[in-house]
N, C-alpha and C. Protein backbone atom coordinates (compact mmCIF):
# COMPACT_ATOMS: atom_id res chain seq x y z
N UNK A 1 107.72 110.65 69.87
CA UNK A 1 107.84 110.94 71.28
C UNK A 1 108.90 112.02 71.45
N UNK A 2 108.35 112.79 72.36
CA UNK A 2 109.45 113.93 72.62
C UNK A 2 110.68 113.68 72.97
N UNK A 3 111.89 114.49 73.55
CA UNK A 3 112.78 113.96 74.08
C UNK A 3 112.37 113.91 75.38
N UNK A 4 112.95 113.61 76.47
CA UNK A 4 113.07 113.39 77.87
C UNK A 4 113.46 114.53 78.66
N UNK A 5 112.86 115.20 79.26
CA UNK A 5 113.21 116.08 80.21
C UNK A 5 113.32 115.56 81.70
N UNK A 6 114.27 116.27 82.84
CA UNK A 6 114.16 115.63 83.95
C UNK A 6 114.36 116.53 84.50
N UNK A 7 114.01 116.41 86.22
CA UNK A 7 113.52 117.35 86.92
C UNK A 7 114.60 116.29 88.54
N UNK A 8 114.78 117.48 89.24
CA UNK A 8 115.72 117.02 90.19
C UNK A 8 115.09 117.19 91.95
N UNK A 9 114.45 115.95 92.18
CA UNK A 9 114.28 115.72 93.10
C UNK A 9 115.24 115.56 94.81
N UNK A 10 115.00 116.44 95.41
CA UNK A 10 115.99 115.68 96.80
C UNK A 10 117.65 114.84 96.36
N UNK A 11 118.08 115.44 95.51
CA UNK A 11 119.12 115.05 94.68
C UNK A 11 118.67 113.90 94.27
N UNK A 12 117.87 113.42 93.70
CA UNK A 12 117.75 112.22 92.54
C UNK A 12 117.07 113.00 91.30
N UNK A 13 117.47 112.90 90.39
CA UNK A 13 117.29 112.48 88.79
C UNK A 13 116.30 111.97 88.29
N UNK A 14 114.73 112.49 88.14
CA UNK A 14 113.68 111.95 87.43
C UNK A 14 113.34 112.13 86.56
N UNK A 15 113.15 111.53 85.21
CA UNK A 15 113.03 111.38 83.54
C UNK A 15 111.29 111.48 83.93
N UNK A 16 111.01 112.98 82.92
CA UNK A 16 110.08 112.76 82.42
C UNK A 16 109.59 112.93 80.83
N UNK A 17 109.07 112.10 80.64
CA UNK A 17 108.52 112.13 79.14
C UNK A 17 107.07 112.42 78.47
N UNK A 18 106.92 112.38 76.95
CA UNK A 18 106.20 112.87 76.80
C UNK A 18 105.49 111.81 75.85
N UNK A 19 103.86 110.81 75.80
CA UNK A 19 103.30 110.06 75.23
C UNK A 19 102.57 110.38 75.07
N UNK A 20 102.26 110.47 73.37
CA UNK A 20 100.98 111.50 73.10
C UNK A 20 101.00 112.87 73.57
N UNK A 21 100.13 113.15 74.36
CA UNK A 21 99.30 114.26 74.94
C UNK A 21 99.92 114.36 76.13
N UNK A 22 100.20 113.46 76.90
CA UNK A 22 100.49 113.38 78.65
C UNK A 22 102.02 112.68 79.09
N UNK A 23 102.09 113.75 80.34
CA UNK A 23 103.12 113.34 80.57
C UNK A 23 103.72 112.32 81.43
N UNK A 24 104.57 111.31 81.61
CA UNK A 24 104.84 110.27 82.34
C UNK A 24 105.99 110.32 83.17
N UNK A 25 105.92 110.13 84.30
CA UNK A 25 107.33 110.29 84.98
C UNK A 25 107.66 108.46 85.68
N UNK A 26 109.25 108.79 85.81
CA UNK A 26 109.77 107.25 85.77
C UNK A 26 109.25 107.33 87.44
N UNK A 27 108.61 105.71 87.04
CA UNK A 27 108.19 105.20 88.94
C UNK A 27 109.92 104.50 89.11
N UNK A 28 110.74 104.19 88.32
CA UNK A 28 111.68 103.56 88.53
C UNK A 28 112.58 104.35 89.40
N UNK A 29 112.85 105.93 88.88
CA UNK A 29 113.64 106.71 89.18
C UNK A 29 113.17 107.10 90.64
N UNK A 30 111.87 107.59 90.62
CA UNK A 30 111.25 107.53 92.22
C UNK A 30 111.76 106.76 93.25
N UNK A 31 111.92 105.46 92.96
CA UNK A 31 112.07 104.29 93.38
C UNK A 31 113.14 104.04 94.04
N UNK A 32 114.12 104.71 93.03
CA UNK A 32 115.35 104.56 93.45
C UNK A 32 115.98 105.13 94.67
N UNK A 33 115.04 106.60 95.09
CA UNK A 33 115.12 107.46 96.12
C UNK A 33 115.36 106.78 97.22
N UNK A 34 114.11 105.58 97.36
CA UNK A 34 114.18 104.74 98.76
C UNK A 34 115.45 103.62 98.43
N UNK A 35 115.58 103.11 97.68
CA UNK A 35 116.55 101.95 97.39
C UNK A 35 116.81 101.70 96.20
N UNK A 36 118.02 102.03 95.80
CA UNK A 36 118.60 101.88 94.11
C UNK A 36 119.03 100.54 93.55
N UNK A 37 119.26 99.75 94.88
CA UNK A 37 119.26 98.54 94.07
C UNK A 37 117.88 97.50 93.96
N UNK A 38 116.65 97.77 94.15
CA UNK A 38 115.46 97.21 94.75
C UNK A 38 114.38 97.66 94.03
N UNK A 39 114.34 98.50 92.77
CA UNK A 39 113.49 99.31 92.60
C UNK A 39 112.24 98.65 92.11
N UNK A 40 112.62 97.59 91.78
CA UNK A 40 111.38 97.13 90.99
C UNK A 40 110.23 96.15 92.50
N UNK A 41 111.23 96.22 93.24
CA UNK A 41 110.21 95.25 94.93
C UNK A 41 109.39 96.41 94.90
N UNK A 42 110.47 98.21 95.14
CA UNK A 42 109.71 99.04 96.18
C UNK A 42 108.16 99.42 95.00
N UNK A 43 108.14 99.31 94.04
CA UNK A 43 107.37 99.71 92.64
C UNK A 43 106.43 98.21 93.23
N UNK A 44 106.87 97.21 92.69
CA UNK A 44 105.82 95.81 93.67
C UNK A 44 104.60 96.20 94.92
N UNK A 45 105.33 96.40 95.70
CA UNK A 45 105.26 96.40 96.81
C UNK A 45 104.25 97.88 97.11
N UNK A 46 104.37 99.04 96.15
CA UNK A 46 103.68 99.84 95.97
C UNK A 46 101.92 99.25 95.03
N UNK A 47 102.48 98.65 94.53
CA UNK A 47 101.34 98.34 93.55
C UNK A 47 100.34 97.08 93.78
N UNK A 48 100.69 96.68 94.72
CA UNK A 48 99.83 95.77 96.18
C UNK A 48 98.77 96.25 96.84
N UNK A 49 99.41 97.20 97.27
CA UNK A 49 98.75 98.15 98.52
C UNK A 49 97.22 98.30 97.58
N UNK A 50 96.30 97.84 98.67
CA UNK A 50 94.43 98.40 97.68
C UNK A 50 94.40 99.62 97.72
N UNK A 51 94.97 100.68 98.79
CA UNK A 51 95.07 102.46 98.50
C UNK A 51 95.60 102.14 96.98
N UNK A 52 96.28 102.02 96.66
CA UNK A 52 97.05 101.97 95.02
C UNK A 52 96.14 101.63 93.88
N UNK A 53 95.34 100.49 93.88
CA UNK A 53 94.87 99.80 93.23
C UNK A 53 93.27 100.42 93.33
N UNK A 54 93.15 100.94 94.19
CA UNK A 54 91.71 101.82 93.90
C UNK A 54 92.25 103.30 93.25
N UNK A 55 93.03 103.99 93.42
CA UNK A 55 93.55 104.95 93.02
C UNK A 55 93.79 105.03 91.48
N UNK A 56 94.43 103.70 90.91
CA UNK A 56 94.85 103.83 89.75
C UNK A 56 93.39 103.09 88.93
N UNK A 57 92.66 102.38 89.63
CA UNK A 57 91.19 101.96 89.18
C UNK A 57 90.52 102.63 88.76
N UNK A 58 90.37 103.59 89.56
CA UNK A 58 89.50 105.23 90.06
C UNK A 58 89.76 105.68 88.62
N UNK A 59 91.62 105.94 88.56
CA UNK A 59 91.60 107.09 87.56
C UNK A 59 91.94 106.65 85.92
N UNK A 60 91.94 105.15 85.59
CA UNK A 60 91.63 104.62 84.63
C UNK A 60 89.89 104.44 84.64
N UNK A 61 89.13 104.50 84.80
CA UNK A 61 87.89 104.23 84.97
C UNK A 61 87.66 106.03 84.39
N UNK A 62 87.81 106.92 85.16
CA UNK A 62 87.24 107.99 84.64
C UNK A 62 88.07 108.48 83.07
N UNK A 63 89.25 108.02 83.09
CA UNK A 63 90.01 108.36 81.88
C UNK A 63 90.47 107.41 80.22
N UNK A 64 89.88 106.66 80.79
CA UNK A 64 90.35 105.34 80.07
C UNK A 64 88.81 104.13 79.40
N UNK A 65 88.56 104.51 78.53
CA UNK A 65 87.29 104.02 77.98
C UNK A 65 87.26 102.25 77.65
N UNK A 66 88.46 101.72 77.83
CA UNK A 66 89.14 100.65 77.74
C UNK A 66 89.49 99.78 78.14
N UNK A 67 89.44 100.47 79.29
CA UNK A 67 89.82 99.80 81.11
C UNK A 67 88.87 98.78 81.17
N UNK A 68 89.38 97.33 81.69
CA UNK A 68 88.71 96.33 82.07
C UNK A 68 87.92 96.58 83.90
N UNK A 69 86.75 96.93 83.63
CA UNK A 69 86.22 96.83 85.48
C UNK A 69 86.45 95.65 86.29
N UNK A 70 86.18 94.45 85.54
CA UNK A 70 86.17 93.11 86.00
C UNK A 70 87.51 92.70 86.71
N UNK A 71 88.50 93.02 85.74
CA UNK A 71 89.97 92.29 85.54
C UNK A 71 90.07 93.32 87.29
N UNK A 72 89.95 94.44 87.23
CA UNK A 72 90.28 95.53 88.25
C UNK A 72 89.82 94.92 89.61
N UNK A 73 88.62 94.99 89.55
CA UNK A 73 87.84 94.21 90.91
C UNK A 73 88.68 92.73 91.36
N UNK A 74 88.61 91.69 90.92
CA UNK A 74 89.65 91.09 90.98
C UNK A 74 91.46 91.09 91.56
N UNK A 75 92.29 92.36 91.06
CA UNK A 75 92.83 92.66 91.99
C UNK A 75 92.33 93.28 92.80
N UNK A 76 91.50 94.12 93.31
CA UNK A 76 91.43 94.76 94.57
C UNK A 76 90.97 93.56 95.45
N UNK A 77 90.03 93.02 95.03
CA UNK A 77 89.78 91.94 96.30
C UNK A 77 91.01 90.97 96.69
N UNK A 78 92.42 91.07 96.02
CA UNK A 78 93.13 90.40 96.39
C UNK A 78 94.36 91.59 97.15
N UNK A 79 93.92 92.93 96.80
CA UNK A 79 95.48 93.43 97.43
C UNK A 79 95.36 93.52 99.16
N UNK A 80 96.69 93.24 99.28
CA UNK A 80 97.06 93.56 100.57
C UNK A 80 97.04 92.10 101.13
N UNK A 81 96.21 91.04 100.15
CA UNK A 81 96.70 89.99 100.94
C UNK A 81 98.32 89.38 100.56
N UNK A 82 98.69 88.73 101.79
CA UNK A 82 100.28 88.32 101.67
C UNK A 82 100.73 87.88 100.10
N UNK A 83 99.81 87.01 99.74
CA UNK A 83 99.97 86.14 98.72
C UNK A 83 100.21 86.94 97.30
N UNK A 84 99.34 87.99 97.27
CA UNK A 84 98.91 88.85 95.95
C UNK A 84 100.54 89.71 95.64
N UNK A 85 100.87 89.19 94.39
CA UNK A 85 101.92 90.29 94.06
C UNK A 85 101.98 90.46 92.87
N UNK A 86 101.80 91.95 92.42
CA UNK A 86 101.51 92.58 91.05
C UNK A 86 102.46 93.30 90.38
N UNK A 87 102.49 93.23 88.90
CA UNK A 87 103.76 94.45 88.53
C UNK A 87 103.28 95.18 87.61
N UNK A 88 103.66 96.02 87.06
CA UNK A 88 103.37 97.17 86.15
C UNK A 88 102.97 96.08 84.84
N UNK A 89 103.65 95.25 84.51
CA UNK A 89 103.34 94.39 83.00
C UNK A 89 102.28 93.78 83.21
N UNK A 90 101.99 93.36 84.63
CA UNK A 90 100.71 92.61 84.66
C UNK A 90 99.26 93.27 84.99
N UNK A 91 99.72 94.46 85.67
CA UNK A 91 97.96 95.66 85.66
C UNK A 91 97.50 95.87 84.21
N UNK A 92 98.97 96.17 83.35
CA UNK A 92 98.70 96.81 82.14
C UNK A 92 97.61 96.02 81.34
N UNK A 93 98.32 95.13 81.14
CA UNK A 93 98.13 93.88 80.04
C UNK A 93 96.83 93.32 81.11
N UNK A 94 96.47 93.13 82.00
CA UNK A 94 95.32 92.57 82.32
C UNK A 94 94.36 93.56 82.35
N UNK A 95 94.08 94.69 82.80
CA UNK A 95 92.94 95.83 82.76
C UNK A 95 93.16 96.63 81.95
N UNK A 96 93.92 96.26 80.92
CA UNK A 96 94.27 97.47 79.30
C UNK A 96 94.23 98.91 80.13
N UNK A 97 95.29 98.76 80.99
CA UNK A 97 95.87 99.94 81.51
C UNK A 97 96.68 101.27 81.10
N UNK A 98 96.14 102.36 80.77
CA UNK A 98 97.06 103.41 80.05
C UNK A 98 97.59 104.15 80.80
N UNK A 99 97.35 104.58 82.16
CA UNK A 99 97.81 105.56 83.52
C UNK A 99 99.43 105.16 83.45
N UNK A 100 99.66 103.70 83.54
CA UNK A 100 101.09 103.37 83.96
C UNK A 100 101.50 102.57 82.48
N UNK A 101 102.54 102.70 81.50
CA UNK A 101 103.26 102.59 81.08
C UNK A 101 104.98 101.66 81.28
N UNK A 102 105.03 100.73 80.51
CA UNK A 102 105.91 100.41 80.26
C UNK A 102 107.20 100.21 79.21
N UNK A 103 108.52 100.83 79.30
CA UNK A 103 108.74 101.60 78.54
C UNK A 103 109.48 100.15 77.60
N UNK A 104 109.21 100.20 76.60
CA UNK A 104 109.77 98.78 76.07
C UNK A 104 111.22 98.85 76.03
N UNK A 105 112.09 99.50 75.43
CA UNK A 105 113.23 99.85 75.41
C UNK A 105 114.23 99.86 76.61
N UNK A 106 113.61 100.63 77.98
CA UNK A 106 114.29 99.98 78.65
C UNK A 106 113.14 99.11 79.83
N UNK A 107 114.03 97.92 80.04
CA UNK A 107 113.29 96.85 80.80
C UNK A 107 112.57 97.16 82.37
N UNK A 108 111.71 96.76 82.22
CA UNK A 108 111.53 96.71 84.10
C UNK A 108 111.05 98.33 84.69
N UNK A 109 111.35 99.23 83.24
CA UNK A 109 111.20 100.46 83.73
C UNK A 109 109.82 101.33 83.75
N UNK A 110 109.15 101.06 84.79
CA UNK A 110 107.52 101.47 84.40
C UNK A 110 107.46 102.71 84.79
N UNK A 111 106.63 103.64 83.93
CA UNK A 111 106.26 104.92 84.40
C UNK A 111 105.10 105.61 84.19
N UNK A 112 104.92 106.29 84.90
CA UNK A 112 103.28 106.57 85.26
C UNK A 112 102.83 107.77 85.23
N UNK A 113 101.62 107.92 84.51
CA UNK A 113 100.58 109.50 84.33
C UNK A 113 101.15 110.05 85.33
N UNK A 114 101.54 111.60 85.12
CA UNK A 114 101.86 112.40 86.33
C UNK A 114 100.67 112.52 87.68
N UNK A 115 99.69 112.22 87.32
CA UNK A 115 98.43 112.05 88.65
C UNK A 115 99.14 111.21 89.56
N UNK A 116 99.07 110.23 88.77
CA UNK A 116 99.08 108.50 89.63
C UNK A 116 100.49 108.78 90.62
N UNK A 117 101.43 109.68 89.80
CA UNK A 117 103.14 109.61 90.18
C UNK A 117 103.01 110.02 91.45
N UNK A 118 101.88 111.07 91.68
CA UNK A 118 102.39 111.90 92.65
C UNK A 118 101.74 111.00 94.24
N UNK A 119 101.07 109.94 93.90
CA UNK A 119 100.52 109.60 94.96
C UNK A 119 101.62 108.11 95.38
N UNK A 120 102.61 107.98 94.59
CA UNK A 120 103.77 107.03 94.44
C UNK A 120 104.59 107.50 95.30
N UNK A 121 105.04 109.10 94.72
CA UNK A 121 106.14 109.50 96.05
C UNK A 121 105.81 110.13 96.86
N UNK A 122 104.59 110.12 97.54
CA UNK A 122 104.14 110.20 98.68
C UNK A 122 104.71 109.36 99.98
């Protein structure tokens, strides 16, 4: 893996890296923009929303030969309800997700295909 380059947002600090072929930028660091001590709710709370979950469906489905359809459908029919709450370890590991990344080394810190990123800090 390459080293880490970062790029300076609205004065915040975003790590991007390099896996394989493509590049990943931290949803953590994003995150932090809205609230630095919270990052992993506002990343939650992003990854709820069915805009999200069809988005990142969408673009594992056309990119990702691997991707579970089933496991996917399943969350969407549940996002947005109150009850449903998802995290980066659990899309991955349930729809063999490659778009979003979790970085083992450091914890809690998920980061995502530059596509997916940009519809995050929106």
């Amino acid at each position: 893996m390459a080293k880490n380059t970062h790029i300076e947002v609205k004065g915040t600090e975003i790590a991007i890296f390099k896996a394989e072929m493509d590049d990943f930028i931290s949803l953590t660091d994003i995150a932090r923009y809205k609230d630095a001590a919270n990052t992993d709710i506002i990343i939650q709370n992003w990854l709820r929303n069915r805009n999200t979950i069809e988005l990142l469906g969408f673009w594992e489905q056309l990119y990702n030969p691997d991707f579970k359809p089933l496991e996917f459908e399943g969350f969407r029919k549940q996002a947005g309800l109150n009850s449903f709450v998802l995290t980066p370890k659990r899309w991955i590991e349930t729809t063999n997700a490659i778009g979003l990344i979790s970085r083992k080394n450091i914890p809690a810190q998920p980061n995502g295909h530059n596509a997916n990123d940009i519809a995050f800090a929106a």
